[in-house]
Protein backbone atom coordinates (compact mmCIF):
# COMPACT_ATOMS: atom_id res chain seq x y z
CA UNK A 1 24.52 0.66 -6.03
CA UNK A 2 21.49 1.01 -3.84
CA UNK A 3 21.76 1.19 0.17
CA UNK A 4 20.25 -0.88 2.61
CA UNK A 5 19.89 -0.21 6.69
CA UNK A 6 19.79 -3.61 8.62
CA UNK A 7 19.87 -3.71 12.04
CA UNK A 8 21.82 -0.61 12.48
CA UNK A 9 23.94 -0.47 9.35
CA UNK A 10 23.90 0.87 6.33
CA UNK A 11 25.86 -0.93 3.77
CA UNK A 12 25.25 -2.20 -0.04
CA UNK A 13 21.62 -3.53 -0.38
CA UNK A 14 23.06 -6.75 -2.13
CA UNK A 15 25.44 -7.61 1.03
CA UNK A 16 22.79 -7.25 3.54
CA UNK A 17 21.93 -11.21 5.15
CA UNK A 18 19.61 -12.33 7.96
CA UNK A 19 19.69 -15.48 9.67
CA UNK A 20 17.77 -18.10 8.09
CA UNK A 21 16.43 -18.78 11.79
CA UNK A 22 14.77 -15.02 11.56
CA UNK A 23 11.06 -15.31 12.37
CA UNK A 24 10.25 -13.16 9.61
CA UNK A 25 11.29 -16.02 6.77
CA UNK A 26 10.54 -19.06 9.15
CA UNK A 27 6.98 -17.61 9.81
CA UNK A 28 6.11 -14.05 7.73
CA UNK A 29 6.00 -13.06 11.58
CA UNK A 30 6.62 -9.36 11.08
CA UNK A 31 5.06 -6.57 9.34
CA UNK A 32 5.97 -3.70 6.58
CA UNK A 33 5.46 -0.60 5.47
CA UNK A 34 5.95 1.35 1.88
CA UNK A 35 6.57 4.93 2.29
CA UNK A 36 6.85 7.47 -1.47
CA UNK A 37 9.47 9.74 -1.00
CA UNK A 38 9.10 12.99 -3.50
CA UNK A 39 12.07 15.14 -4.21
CA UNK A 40 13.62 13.72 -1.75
CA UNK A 41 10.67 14.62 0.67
CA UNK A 42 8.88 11.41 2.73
CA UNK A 43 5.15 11.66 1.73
CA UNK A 44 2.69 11.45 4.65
CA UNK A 45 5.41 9.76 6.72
CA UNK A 46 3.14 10.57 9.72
CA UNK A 47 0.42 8.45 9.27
CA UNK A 48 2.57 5.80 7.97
CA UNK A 49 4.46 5.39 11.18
CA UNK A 50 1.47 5.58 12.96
CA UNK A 51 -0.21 2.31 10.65
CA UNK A 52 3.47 0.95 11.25
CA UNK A 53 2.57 1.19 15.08
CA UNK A 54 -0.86 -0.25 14.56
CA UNK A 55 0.33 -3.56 12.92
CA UNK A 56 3.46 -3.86 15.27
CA UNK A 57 1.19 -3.51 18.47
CA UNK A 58 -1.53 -5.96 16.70
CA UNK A 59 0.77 -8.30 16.56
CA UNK A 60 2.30 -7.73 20.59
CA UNK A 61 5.71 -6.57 18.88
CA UNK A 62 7.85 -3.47 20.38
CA UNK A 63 8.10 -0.84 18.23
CA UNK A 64 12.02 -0.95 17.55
CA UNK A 65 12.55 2.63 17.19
CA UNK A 66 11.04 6.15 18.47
CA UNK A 67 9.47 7.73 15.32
CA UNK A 68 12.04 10.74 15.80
CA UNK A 69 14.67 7.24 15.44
CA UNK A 70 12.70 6.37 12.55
CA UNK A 71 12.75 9.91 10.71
CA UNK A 72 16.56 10.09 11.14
CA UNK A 73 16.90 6.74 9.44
CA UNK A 74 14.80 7.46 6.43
CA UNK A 75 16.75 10.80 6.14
CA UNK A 76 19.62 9.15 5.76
CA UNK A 77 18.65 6.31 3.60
CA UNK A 78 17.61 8.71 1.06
CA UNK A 79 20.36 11.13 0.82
CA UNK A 80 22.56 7.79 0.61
CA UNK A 81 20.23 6.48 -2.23
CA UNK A 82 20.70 10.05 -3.79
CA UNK A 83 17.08 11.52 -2.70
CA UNK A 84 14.81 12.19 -5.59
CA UNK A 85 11.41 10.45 -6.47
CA UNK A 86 11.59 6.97 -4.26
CA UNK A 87 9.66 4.21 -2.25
CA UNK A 88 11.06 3.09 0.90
CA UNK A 89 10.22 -0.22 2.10
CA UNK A 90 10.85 -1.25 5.63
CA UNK A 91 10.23 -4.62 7.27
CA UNK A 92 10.62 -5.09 11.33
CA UNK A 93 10.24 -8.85 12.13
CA UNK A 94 10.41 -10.78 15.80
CA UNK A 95 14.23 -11.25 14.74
CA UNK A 96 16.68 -14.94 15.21
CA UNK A 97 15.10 -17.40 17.76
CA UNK A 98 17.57 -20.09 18.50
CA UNK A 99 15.00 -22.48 17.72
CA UNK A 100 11.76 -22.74 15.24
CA UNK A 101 8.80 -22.54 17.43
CA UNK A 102 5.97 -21.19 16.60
CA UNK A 103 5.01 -19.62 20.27
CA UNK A 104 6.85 -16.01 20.75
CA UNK A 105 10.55 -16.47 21.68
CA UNK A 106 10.65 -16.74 25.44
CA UNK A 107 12.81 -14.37 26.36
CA UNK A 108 12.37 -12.16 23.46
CA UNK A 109 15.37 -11.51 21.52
CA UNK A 110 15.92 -8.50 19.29
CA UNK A 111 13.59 -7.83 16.23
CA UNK A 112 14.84 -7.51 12.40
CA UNK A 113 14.88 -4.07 10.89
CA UNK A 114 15.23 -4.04 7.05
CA UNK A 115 14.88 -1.10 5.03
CA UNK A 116 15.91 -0.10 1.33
CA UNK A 117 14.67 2.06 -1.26
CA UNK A 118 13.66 1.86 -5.21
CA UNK A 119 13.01 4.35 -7.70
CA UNK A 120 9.17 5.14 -8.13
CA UNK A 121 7.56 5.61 -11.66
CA UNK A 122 5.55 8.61 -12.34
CA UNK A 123 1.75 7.52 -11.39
CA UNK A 124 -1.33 7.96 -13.41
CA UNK A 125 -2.33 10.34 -11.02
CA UNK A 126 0.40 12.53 -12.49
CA UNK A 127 -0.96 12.98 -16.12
CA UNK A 128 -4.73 12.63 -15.84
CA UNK A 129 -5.48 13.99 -19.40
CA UNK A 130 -3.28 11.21 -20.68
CA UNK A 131 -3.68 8.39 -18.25
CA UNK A 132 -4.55 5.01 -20.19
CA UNK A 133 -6.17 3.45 -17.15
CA UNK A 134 -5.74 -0.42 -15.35
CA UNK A 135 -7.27 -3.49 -16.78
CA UNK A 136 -8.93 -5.60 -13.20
CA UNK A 137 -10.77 -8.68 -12.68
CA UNK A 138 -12.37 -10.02 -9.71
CA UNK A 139 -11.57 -13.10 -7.26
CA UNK A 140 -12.72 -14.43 -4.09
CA UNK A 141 -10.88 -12.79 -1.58
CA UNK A 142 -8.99 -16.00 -0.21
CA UNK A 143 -7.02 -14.24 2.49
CA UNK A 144 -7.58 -14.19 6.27
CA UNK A 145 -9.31 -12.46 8.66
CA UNK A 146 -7.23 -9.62 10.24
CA UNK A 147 -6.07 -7.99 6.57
CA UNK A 148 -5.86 -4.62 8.56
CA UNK A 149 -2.24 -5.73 9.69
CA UNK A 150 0.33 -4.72 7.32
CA UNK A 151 2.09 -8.54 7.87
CA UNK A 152 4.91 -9.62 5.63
CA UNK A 153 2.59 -13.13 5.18
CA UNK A 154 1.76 -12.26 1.80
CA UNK A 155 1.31 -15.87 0.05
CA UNK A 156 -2.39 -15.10 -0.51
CA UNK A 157 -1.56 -11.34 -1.65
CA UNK A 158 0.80 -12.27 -4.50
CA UNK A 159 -1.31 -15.98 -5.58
CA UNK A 160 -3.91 -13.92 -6.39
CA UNK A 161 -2.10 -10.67 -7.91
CA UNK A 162 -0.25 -13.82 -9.87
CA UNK A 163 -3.50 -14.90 -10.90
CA UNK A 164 -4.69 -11.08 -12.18
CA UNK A 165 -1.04 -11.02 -14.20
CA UNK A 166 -1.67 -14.10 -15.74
CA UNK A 167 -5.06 -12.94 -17.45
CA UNK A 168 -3.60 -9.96 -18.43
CA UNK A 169 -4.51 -7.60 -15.91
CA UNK A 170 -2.78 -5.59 -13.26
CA UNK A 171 -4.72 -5.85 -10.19
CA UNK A 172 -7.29 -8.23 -8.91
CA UNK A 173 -10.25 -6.65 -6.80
CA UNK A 174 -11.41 -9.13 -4.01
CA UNK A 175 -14.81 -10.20 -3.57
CA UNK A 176 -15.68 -11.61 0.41
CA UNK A 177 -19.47 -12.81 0.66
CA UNK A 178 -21.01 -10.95 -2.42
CA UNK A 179 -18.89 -7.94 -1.40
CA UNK A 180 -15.63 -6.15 -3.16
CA UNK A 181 -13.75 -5.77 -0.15
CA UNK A 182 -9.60 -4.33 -1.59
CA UNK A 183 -7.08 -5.05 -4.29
CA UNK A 184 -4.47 -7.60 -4.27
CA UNK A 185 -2.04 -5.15 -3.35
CA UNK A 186 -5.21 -1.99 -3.19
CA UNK A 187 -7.89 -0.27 -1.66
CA UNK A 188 -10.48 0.42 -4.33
CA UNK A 189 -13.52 3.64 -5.22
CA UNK A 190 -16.00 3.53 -7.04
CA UNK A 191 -18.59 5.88 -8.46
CA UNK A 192 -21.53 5.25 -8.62
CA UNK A 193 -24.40 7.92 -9.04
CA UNK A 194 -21.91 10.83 -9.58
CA UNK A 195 -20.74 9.59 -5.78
CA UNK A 196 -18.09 8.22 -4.49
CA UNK A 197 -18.17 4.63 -2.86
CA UNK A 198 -15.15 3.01 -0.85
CA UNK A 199 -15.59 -0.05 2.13
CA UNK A 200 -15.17 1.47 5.30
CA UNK A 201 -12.16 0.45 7.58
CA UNK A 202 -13.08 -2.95 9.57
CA UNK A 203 -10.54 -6.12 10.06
CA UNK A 204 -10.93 -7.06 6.26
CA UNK A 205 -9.57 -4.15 4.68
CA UNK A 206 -5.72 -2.60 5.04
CA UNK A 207 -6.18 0.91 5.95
CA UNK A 208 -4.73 2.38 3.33
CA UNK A 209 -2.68 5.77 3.45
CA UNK A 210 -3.52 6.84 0.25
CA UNK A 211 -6.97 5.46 0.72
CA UNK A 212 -7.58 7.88 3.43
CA UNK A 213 -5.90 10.84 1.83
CA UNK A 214 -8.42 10.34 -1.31
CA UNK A 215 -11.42 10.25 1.43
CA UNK A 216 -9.87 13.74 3.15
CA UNK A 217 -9.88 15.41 -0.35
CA UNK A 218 -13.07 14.41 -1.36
CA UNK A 219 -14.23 15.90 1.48
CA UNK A 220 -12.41 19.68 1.24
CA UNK A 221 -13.39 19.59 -2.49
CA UNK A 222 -17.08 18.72 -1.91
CA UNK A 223 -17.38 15.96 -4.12
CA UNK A 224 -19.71 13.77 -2.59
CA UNK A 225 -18.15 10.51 -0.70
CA UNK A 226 -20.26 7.27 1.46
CA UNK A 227 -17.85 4.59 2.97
CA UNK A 228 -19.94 1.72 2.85
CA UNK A 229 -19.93 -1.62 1.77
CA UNK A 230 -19.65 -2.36 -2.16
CA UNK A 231 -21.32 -5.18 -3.47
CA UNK A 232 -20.16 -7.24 -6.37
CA UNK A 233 -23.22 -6.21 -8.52
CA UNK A 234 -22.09 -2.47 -7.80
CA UNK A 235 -18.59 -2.84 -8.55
CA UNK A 236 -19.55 -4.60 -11.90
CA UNK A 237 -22.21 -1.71 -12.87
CA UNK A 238 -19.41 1.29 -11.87
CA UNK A 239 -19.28 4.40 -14.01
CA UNK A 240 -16.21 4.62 -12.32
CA UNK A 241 -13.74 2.57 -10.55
CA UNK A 242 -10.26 3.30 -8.98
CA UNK A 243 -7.28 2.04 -7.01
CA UNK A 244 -5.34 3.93 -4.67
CA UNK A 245 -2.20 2.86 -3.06
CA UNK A 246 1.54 4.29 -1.77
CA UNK A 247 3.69 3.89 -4.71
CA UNK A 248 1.13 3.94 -7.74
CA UNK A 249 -1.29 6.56 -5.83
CA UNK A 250 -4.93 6.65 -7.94
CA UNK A 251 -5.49 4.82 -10.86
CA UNK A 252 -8.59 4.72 -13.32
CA UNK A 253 -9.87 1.42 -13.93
CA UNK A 254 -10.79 1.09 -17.82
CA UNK A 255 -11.60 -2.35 -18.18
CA UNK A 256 -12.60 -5.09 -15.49
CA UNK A 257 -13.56 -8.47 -16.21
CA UNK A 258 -13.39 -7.76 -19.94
CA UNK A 259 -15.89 -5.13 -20.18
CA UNK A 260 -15.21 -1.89 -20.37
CA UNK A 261 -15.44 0.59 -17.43
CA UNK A 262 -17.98 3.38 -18.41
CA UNK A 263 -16.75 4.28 -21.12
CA UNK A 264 -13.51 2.28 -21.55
CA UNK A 265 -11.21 5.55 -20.40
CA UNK A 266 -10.57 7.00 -17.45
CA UNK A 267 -13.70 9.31 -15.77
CA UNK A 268 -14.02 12.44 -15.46
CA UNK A 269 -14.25 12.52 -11.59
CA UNK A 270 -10.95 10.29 -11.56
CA UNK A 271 -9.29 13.05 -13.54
CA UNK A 272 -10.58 15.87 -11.14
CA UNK A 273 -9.62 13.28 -8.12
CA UNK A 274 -6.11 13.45 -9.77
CA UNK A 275 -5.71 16.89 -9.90
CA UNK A 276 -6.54 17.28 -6.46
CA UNK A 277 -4.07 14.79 -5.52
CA UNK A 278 -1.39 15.65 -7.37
CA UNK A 279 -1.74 20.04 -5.98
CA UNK A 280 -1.96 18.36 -2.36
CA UNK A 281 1.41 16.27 -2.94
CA UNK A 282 3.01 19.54 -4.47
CA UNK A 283 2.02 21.50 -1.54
CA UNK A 284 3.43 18.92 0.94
CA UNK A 285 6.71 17.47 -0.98
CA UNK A 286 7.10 20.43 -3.70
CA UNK A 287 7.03 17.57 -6.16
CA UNK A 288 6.43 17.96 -9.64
């Protein structure tokens, strides 16, 4: 039976309750991270605190925990969830107001902290000489204006990546003003020109973890990189397009909109993307 930590505890992930007066399901006022765990092993868990920080400050909510706090809980929740290959999600919200308002609580009371764990399948990024590659389509990107907080408010998030499901794809890529700006649930490449092309970081755009680790090993590998706005027309006319995110790391886009992706499989610089990735993770976790 999987673990949970709530507020303190750790106790069976199917016993833990929150108030239904907690400001995180009255309001999605909170925010979340999702951190891969390999061989037991928490994967870049220093720049995901440190986004963690980012959305909790952005939205004028204490940090609940030191990040040494925050280590020792994650070690923990793994060794009870018996360590391995894993994806931690944590949520910290502005915790039980004694009555629905939107304005902050005033005083504050004490936030939420929810965290659990759930096995991860192997990524694409794993097997590039077999990888079969993500079908995409575009939408408008309906969401608001401050997508570089990491906020539990995800109604827009999942109406869309509903939306992708139900044409038979597995990710929508968002279009803002004639330009691709992320995934439903995302951050996107593509290649165009034999280089690489990803938005750069601005209020419209989470910034991703993985997103940023692709960018840093473009970079020591010398394959050429631009961040800089993608239009629609450029996305369409890709040779190559990718997603990157926590849990599902790089994936080749094969098909998007119905037509084929270059060549309908995944690229060539995808597959030497992978590689790269998947030495760097076995140099930092030792996974396989």
């Amino acid at each position: 039976m999987s673990i949970a930590y709530l507020n303190g505890d750790y106790l069976p992930q199917d016993e833990a309750r929150i108030s239904p007066m907690d400001r995180g399901f009255l309001f999605g006022d909170g925010v979340y991270e999702v951190i891969p765990v390999y061989q037991g092993v928490p994967f870049r868990l220093e720049e995901h605190l440190q986004r963690l920080a980012n959305s909790l400050a952005a939205i004028e909510l204490d940090n609940p925990l030191s990040d040494d706090a925050w280590c020792e809980l994650f070690e923990r929740l793994i060794e009870k969830n018996g360590g391995g290959n894993l994806g931690i999600y944590l949520q910290v919200t502005r915790g039980t107001a004694p009555k629905r308002d939107h304005a902050f609580p005033s005083p504050a009371v004490p936030g939420t902290v929810f965290a659990f764990t759930s096995p991860v399948a192997t990524p694409a990024a794993d097997s590039p000489d077999t990888a079969e590659g993500a079908v995409a389509i575009t939408l408008d990107d309906i969401r608001w204006s401050r997508c570089d907080i990491k906020s539990t408010a995800l109604l827009a998030n999942v109406m869309l990546k509903q939306q992708a499901i139900a044409s038979g794809a597995s990710e929508a890529i968002l279009v803002r003003d004639g330009f691709a700006t992320e995934g439903s649930a995302s951050n996107f490449f593509i290649v165009e020109g034999g280089v690489v092309l990803t938005p750069p970081k601005s209020h419209l755009i989470l910034p991703g973890v993985t997103r940023d680790l692709v960018v840093d090993l473009c970079h020591q590998h010398n394959v050429p990189i631009k961040e800089t706005e993608v239009t629609e027309g450029q996305l369409k006319a890709a040779e190559e397009i990718w997603l990157s995110s926590s849990t599902r790391e790089l994936v080749p886009v094969v098909t998007l909109n119905g037509h084929a992706v270059g060549d309908g499989h995944p690229g060539p610089l995808w597959k030497t993307m992978a590689r790269h990735y998947v030495d760097f993770k076995r140099r930092l976790c030792g996974a396989s």
